[in-house]
N, C-alpha and C. Protein backbone atom coordinates (compact mmCIF):
# COMPACT_ATOMS: atom_id res chain seq x y z
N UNK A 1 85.81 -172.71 -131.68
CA UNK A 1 85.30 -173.41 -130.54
C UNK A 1 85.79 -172.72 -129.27
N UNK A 2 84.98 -172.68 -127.84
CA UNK A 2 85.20 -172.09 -126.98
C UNK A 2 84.76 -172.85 -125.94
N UNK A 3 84.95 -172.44 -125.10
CA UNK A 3 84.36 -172.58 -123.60
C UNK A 3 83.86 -171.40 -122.51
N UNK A 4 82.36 -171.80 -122.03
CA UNK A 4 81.69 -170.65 -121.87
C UNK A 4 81.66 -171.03 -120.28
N UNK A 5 81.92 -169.75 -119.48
CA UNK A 5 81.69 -170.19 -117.80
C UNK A 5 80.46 -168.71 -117.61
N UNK A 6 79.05 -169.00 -118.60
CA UNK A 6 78.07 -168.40 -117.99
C UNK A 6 77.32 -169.52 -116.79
N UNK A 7 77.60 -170.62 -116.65
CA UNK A 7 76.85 -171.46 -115.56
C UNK A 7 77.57 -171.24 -114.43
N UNK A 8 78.91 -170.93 -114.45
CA UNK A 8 79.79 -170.36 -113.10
C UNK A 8 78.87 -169.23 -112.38
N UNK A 9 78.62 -168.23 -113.35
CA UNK A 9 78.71 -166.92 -112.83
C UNK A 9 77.03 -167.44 -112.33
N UNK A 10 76.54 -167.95 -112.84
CA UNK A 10 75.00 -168.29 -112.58
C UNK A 10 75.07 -169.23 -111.21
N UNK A 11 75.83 -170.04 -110.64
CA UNK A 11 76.15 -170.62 -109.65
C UNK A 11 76.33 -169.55 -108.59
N UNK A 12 77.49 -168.52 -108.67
CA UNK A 12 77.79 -167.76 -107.72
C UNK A 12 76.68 -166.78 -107.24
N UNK A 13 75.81 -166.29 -108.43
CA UNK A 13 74.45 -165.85 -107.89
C UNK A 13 73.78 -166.33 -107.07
N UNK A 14 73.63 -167.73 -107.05
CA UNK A 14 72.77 -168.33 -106.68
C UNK A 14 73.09 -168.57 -105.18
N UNK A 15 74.27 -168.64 -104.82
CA UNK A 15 74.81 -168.74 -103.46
C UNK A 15 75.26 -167.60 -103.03
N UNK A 16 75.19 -166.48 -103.40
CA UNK A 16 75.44 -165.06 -103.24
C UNK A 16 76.59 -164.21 -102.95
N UNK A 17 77.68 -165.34 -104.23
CA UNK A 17 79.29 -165.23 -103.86
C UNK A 17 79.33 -164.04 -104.67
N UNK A 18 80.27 -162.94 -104.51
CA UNK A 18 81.19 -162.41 -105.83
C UNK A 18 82.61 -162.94 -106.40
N UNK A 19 82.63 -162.53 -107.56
CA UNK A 19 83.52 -162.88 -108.18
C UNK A 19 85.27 -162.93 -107.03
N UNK A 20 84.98 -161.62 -106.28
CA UNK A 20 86.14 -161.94 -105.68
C UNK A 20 86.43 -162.82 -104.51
N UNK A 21 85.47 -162.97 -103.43
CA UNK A 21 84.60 -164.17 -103.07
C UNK A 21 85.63 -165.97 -103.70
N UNK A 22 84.79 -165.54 -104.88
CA UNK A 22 85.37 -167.22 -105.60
C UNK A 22 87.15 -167.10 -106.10
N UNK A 23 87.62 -166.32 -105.90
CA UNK A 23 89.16 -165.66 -106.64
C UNK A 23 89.84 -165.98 -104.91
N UNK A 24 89.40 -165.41 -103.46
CA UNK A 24 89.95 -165.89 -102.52
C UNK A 24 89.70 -167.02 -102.30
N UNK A 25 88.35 -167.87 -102.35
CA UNK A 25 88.13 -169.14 -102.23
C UNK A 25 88.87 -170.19 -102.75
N UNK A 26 89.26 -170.08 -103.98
CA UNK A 26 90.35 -171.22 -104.54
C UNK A 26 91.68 -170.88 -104.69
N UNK A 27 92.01 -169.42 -104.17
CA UNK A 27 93.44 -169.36 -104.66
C UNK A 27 94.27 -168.56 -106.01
N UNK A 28 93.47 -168.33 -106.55
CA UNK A 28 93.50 -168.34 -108.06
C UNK A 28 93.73 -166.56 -107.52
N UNK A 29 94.48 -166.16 -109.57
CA UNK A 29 94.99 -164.89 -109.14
C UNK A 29 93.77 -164.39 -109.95
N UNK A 30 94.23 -163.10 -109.33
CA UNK A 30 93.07 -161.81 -110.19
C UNK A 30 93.40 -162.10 -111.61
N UNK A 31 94.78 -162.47 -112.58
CA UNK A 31 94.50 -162.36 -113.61
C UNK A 31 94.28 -163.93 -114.45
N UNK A 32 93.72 -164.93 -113.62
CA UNK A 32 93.17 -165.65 -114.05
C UNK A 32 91.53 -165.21 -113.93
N UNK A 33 91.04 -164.54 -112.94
CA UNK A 33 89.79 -164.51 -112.76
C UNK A 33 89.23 -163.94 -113.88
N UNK A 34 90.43 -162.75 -114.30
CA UNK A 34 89.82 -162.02 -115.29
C UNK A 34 89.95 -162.71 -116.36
N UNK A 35 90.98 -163.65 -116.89
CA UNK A 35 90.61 -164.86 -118.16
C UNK A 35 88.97 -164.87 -117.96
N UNK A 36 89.09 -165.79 -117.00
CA UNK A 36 87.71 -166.40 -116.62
C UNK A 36 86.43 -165.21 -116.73
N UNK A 37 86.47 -164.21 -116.48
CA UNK A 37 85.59 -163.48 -117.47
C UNK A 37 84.96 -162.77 -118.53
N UNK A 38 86.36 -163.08 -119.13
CA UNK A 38 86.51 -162.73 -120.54
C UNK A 38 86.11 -164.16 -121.19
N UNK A 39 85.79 -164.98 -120.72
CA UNK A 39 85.61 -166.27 -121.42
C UNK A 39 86.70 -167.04 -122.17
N UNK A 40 88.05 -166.66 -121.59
CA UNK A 40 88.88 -166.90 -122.05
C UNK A 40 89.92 -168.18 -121.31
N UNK A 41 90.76 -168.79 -121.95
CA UNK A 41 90.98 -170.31 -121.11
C UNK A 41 91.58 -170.31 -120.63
N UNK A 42 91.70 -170.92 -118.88
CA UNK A 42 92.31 -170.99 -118.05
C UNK A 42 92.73 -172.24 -117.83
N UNK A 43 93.47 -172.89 -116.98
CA UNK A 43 94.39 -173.86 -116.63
C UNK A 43 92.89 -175.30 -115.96
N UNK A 44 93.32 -176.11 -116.37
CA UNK A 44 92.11 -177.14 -116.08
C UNK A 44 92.35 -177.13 -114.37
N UNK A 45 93.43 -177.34 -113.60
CA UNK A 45 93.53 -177.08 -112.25
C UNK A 45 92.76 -176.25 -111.68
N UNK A 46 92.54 -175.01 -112.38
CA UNK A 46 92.04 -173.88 -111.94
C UNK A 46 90.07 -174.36 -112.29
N UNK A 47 90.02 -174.89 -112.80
CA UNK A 47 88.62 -175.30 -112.96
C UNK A 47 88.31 -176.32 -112.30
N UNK A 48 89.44 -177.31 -111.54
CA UNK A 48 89.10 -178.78 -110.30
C UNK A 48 89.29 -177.53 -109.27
N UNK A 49 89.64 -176.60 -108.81
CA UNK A 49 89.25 -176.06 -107.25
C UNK A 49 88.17 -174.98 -107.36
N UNK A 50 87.22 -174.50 -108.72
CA UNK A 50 86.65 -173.79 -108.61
C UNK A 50 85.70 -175.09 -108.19
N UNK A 51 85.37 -176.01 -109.07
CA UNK A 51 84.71 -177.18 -108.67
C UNK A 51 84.49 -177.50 -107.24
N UNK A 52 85.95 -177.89 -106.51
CA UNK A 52 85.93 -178.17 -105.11
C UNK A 52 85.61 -177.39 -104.39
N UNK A 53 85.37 -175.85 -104.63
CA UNK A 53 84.80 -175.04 -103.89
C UNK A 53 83.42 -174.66 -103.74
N UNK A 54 83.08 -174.86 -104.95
CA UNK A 54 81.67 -174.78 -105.06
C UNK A 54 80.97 -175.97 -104.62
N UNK A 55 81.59 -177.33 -104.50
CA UNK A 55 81.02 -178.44 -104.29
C UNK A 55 80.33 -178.96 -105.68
N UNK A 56 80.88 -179.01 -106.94
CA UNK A 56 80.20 -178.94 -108.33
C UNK A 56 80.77 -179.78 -108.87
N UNK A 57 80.04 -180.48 -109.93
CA UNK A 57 81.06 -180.83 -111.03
C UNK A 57 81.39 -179.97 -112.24
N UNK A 58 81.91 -180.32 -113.04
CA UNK A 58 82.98 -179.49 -113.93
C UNK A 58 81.75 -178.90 -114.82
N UNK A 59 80.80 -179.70 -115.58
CA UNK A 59 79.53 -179.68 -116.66
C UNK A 59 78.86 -178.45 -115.40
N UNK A 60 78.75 -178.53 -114.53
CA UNK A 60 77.67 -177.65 -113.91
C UNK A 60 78.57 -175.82 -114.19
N UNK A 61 79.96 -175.73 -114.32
CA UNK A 61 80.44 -174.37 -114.41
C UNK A 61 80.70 -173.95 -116.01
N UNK A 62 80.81 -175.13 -116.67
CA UNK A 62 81.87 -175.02 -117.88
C UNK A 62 80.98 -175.80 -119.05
N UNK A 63 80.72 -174.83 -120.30
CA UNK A 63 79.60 -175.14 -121.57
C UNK A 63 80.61 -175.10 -122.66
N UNK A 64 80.63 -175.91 -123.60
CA UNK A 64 81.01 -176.15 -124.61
C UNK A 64 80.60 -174.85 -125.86
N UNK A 65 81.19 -174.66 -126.95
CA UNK A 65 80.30 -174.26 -127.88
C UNK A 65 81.23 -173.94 -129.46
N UNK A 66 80.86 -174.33 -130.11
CA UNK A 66 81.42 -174.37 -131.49
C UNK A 66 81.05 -172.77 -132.01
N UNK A 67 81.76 -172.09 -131.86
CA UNK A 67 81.52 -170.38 -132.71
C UNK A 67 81.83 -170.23 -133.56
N UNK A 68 82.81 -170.94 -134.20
CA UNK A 68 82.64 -170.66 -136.03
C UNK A 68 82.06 -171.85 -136.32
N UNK A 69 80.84 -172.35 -136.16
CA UNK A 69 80.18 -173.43 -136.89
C UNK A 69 80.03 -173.33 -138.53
N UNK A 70 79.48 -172.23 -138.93
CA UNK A 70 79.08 -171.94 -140.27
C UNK A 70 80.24 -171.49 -140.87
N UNK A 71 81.95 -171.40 -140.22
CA UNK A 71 82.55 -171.32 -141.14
C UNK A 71 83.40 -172.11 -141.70
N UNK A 72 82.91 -173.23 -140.28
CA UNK A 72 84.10 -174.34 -140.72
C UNK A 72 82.82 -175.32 -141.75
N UNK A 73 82.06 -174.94 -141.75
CA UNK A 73 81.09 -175.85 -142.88
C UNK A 73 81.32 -175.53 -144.50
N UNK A 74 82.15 -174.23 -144.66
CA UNK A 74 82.04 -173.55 -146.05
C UNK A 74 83.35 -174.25 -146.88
């Protein structure tokens, strides 16, 4: 199981931020950003000021997803 921030990066397009952009905007260090694009998990804090910055809620940056589905079924 994971957590996917392709709706982040799809947000920041849309308002025509870059990644580093959203990394000065909340504070957050370069090597959380880079968690965060590795799809890898960062601190829930760090996901309430990407929120507050974007003006978002949490569901609009952050997707759920079960990746070993078929192996935890065997």
């Amino acid at each position: 199981m994971g957590l996917i921030y392709n709706k982040l990066w799809k947000i920041l397009i849309d308002k025509g931020m870059k990644k580093t952009d959203l990394r000065l905007k909340t504070g957050m260090s370069q090597a959380t950003l880079a968690k965060l694009s590795k799809g890898e998990n960062v601190n829930t804090e760090v996901l309430a000021r990407i929120c507050q910055a974007l003006n978002c809620k949490i569901e609009d940056i952050v997707e759920y997803t079960e990746e070993n589905k078929h192996e935890e079924n065997q």
